[in-house]
N, C-alpha and C. Protein backbone atom coordinates (compact mmCIF):
# COMPACT_ATOMS: atom_id res chain seq x y z
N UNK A 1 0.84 -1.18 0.00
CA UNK A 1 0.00 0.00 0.00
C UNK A 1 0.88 1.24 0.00
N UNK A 2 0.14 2.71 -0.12
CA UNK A 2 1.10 3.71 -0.39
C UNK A 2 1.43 4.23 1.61
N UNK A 3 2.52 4.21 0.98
CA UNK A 3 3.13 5.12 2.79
C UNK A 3 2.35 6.66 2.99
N UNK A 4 1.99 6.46 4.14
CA UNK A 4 1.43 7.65 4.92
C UNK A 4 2.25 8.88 5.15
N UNK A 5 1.80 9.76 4.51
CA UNK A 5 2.68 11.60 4.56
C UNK A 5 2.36 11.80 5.38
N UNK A 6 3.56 11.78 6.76
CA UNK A 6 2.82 12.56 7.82
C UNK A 6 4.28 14.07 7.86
N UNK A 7 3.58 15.41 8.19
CA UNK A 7 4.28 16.32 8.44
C UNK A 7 5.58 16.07 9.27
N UNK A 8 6.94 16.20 9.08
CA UNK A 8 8.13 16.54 10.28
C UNK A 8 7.68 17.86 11.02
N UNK A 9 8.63 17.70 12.19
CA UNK A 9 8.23 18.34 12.93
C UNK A 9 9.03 20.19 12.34
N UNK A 10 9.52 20.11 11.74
CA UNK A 10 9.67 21.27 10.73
C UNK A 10 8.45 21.90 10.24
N UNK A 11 7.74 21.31 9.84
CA UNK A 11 6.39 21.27 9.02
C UNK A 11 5.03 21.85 10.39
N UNK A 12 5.36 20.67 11.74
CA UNK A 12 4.41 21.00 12.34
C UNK A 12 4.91 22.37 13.10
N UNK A 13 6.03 22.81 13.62
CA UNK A 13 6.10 24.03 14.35
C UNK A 13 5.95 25.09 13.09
N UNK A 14 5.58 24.66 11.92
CA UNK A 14 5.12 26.23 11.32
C UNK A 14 3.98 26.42 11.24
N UNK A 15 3.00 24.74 11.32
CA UNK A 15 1.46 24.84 11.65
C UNK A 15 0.92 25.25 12.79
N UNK A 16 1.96 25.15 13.63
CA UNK A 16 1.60 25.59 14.92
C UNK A 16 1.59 27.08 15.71
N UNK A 17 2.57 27.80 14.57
CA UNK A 17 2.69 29.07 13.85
C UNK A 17 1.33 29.94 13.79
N UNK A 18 1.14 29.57 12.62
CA UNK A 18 -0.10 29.76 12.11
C UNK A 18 -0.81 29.71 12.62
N UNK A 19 -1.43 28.43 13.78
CA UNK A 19 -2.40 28.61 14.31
C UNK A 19 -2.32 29.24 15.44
N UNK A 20 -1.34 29.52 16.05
CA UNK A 20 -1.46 30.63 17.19
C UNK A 20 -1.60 32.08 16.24
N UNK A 21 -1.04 32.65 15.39
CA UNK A 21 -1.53 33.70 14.33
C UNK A 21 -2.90 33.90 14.18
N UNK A 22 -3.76 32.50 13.36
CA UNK A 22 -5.53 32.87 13.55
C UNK A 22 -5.94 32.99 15.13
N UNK A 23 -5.50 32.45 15.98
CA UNK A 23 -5.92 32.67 16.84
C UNK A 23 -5.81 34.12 17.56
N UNK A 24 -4.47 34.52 17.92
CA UNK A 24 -4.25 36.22 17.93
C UNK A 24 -5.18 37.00 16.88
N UNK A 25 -5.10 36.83 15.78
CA UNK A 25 -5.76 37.76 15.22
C UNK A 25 -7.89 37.54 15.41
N UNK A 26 -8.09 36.08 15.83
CA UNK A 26 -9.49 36.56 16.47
C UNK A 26 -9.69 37.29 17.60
N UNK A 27 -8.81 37.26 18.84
CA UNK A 27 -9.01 37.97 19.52
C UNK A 27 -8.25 39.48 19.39
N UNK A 28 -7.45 39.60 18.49
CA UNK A 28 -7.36 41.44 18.13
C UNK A 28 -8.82 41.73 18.07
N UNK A 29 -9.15 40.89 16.94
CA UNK A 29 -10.90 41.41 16.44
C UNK A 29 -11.69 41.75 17.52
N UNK A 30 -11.50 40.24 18.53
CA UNK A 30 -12.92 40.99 19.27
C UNK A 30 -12.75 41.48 20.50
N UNK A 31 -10.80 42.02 20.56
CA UNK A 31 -10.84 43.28 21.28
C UNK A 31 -10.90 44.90 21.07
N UNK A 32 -11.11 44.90 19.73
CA UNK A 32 -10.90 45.99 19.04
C UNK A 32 -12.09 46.44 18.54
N UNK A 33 -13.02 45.30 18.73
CA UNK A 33 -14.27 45.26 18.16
C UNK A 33 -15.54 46.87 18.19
N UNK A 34 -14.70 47.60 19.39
CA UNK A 34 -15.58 48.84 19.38
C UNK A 34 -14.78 50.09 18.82
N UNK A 35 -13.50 50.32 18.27
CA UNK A 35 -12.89 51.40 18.09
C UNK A 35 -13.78 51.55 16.58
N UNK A 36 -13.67 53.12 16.44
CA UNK A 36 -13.87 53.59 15.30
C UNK A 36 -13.27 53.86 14.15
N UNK A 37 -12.49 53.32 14.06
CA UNK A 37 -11.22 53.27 13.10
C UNK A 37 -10.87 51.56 12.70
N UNK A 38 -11.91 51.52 11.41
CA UNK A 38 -11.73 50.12 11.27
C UNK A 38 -10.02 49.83 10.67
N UNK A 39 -9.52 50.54 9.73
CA UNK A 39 -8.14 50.89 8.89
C UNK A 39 -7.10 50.51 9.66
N UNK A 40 -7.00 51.23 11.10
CA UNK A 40 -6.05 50.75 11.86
C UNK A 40 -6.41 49.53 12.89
N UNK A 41 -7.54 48.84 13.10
CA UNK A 41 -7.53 47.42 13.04
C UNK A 41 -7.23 46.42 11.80
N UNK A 42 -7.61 46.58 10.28
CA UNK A 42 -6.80 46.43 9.88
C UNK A 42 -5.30 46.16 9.66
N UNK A 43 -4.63 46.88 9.85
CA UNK A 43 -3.31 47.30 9.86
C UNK A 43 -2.42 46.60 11.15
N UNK A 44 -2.69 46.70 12.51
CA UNK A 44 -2.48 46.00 13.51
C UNK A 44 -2.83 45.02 13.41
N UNK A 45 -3.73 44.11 12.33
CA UNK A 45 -3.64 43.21 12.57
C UNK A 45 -2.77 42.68 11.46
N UNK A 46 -2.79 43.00 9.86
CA UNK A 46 -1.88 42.74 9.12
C UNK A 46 -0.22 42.65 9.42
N UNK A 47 -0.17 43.78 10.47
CA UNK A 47 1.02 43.88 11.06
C UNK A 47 1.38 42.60 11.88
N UNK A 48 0.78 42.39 12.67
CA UNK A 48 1.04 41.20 13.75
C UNK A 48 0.99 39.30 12.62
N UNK A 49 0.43 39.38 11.61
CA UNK A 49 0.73 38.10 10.44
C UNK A 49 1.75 38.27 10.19
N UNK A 50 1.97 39.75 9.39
CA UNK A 50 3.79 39.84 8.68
C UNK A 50 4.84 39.23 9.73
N UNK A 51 4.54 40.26 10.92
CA UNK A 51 5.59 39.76 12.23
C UNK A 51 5.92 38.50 12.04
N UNK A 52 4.60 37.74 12.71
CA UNK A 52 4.73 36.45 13.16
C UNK A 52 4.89 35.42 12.15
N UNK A 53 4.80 35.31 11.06
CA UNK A 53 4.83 34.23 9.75
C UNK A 53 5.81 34.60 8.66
N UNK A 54 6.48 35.90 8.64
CA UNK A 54 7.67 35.93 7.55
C UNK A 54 8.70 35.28 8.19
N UNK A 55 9.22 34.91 7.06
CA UNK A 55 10.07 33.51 7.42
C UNK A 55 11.74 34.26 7.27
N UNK A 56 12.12 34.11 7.77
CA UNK A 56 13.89 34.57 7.86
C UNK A 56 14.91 33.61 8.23
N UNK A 57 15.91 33.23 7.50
CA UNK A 57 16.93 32.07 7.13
C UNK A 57 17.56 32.01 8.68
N UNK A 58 17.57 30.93 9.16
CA UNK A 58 18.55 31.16 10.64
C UNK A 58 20.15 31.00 10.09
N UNK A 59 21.05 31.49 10.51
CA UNK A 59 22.24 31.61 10.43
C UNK A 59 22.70 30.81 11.25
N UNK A 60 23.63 29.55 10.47
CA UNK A 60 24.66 28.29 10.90
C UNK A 60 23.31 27.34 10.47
N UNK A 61 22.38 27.37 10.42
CA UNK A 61 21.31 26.35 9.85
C UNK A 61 21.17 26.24 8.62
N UNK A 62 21.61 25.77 7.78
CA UNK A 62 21.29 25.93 6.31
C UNK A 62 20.25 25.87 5.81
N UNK A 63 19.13 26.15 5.13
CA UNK A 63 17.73 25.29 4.79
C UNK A 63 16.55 25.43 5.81
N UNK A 64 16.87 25.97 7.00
CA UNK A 64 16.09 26.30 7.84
C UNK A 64 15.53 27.52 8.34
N UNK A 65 14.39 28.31 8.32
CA UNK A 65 13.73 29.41 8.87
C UNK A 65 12.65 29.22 9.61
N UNK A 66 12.75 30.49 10.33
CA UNK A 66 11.89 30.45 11.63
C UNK A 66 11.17 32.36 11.29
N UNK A 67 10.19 32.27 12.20
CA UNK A 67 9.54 33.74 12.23
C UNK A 67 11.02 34.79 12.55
N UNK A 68 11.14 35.92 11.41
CA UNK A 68 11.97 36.96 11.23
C UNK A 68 12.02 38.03 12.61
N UNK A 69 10.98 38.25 13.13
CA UNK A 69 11.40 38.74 14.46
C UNK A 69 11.70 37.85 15.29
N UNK A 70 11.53 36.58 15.40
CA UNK A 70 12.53 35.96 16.44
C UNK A 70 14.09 35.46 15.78
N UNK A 71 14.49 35.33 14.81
CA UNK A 71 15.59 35.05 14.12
C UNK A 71 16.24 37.11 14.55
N UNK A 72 15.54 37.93 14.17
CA UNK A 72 16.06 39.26 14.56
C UNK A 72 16.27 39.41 16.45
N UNK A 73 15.23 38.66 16.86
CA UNK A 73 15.36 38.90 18.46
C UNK A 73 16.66 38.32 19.04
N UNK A 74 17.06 37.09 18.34
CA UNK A 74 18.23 35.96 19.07
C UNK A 74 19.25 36.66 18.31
N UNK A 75 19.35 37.05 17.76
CA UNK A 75 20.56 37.59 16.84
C UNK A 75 21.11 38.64 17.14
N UNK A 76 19.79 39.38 17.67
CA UNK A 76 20.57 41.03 17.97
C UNK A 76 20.65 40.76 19.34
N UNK A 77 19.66 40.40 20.32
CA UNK A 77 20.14 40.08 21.88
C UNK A 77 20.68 39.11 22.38
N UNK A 78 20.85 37.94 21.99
CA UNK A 78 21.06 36.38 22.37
C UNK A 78 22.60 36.65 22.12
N UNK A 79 22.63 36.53 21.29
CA UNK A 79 23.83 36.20 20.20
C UNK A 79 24.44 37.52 20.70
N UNK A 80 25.96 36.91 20.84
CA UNK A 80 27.10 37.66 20.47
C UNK A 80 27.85 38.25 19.34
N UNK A 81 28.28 36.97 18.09
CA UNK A 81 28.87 37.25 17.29
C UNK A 81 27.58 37.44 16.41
N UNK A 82 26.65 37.85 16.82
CA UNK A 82 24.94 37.17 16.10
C UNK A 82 24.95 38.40 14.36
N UNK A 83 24.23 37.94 13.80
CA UNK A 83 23.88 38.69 12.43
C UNK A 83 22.48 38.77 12.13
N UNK A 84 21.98 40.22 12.89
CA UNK A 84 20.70 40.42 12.63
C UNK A 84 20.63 41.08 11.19
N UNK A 85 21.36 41.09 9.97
CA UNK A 85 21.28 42.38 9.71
C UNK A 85 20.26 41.71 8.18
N UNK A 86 20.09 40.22 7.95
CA UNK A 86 19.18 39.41 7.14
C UNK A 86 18.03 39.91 7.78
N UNK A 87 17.72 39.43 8.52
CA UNK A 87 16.58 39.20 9.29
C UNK A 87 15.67 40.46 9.29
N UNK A 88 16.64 41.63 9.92
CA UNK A 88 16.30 42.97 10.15
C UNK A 88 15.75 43.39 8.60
N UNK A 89 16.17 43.54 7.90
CA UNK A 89 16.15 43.69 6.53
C UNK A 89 14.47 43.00 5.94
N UNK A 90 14.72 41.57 5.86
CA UNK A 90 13.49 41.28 5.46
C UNK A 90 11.98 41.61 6.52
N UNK A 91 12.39 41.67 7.92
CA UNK A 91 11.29 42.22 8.60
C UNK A 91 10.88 43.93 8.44
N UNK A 92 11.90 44.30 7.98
CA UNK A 92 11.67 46.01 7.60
C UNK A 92 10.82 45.97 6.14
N UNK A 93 11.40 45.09 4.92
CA UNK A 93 10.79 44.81 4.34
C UNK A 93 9.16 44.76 4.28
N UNK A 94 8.97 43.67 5.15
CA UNK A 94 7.26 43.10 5.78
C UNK A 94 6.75 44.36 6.00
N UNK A 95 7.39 44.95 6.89
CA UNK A 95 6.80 45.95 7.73
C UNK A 95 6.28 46.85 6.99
N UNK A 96 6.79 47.51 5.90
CA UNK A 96 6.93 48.99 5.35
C UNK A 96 5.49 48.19 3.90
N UNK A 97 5.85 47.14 3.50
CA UNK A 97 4.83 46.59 2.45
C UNK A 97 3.30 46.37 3.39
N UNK A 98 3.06 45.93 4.48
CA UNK A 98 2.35 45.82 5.27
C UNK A 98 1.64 47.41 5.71
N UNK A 99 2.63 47.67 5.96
CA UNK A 99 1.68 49.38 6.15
C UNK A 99 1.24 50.47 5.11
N UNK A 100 2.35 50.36 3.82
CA UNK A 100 1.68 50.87 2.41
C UNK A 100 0.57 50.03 2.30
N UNK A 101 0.72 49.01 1.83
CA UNK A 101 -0.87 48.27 1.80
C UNK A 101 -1.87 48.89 2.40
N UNK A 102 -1.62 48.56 3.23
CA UNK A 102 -2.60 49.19 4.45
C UNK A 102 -3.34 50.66 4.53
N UNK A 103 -1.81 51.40 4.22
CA UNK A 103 -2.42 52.94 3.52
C UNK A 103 -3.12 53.19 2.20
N UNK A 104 -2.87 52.44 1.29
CA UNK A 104 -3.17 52.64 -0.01
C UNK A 104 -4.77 52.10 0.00
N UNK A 105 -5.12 50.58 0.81
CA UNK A 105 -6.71 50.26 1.00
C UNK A 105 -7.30 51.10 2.01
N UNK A 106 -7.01 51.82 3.02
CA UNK A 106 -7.45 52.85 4.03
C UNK A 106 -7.94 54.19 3.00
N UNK A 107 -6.96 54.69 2.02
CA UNK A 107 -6.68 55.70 1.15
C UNK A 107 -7.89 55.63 0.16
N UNK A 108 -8.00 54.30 -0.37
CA UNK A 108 -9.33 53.81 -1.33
C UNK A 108 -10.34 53.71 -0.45
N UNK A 109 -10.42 53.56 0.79
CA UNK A 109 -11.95 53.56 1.09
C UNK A 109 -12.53 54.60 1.99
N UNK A 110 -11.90 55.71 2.00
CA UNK A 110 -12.10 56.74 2.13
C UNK A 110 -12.33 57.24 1.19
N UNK A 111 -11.96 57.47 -0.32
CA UNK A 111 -12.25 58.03 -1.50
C UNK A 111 -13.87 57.77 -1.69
N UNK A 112 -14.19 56.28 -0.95
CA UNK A 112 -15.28 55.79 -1.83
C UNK A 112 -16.27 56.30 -0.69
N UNK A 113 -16.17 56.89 0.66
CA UNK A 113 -17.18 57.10 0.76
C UNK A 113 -17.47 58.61 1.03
């Protein structure tokens, strides 16, 4: 018979990722649930996915990434000889695409109403 695909555990700590991610971001929702400013719920919350799910190369691991602010957190504080300066880079990246986005659909739906 055919062999069973089951995920490595590579596979499962990024599902496990993720699902702490949907989960944070339901309760952003339904703590935020009364501000008047839907745009910047939005945005705080787009912000907190980029954070937590862009992936950044760990350094001395070949082939392996982990969430970019913690590869930036161990690198710049942990680490001694550490090299945040990947990490930093692609999370500035996230960041700055995450909040244009964010401005540019905030920007359109204000036009429209």
């Amino acid at each position: 018979m055919g062999d069973d695909v089951m995920p490595g555990p590579y596979a499962i700590a990024w599902l496990v990722v993720l699902g702490c991610v949907v989960v944070a971001l339901f309760a952003l929702h339904r703590a935020t649930r009364g501000w008047r400013a839907p745009g910047t719920r939005a945005t705080i919350g787009a912000l907190l996915a980029v954070w937590a799910l862009l992936p950044a190369p760990v350094p001395g691991h070949a082939g392996y990434y982990a969430p970019a602010f913690l590869v930036f957190l161990f690198e710049w504080w942990f680490q001694r000889p550490g090299e945040p300066g990947t990490s930093g880079i692609i999370l500035a990246a996230g960041t700055f695409l995450a909040l244009g986005l964010g401005l540019l659909l905030g920007a359109r739906r204000r036009r429209r109403d």
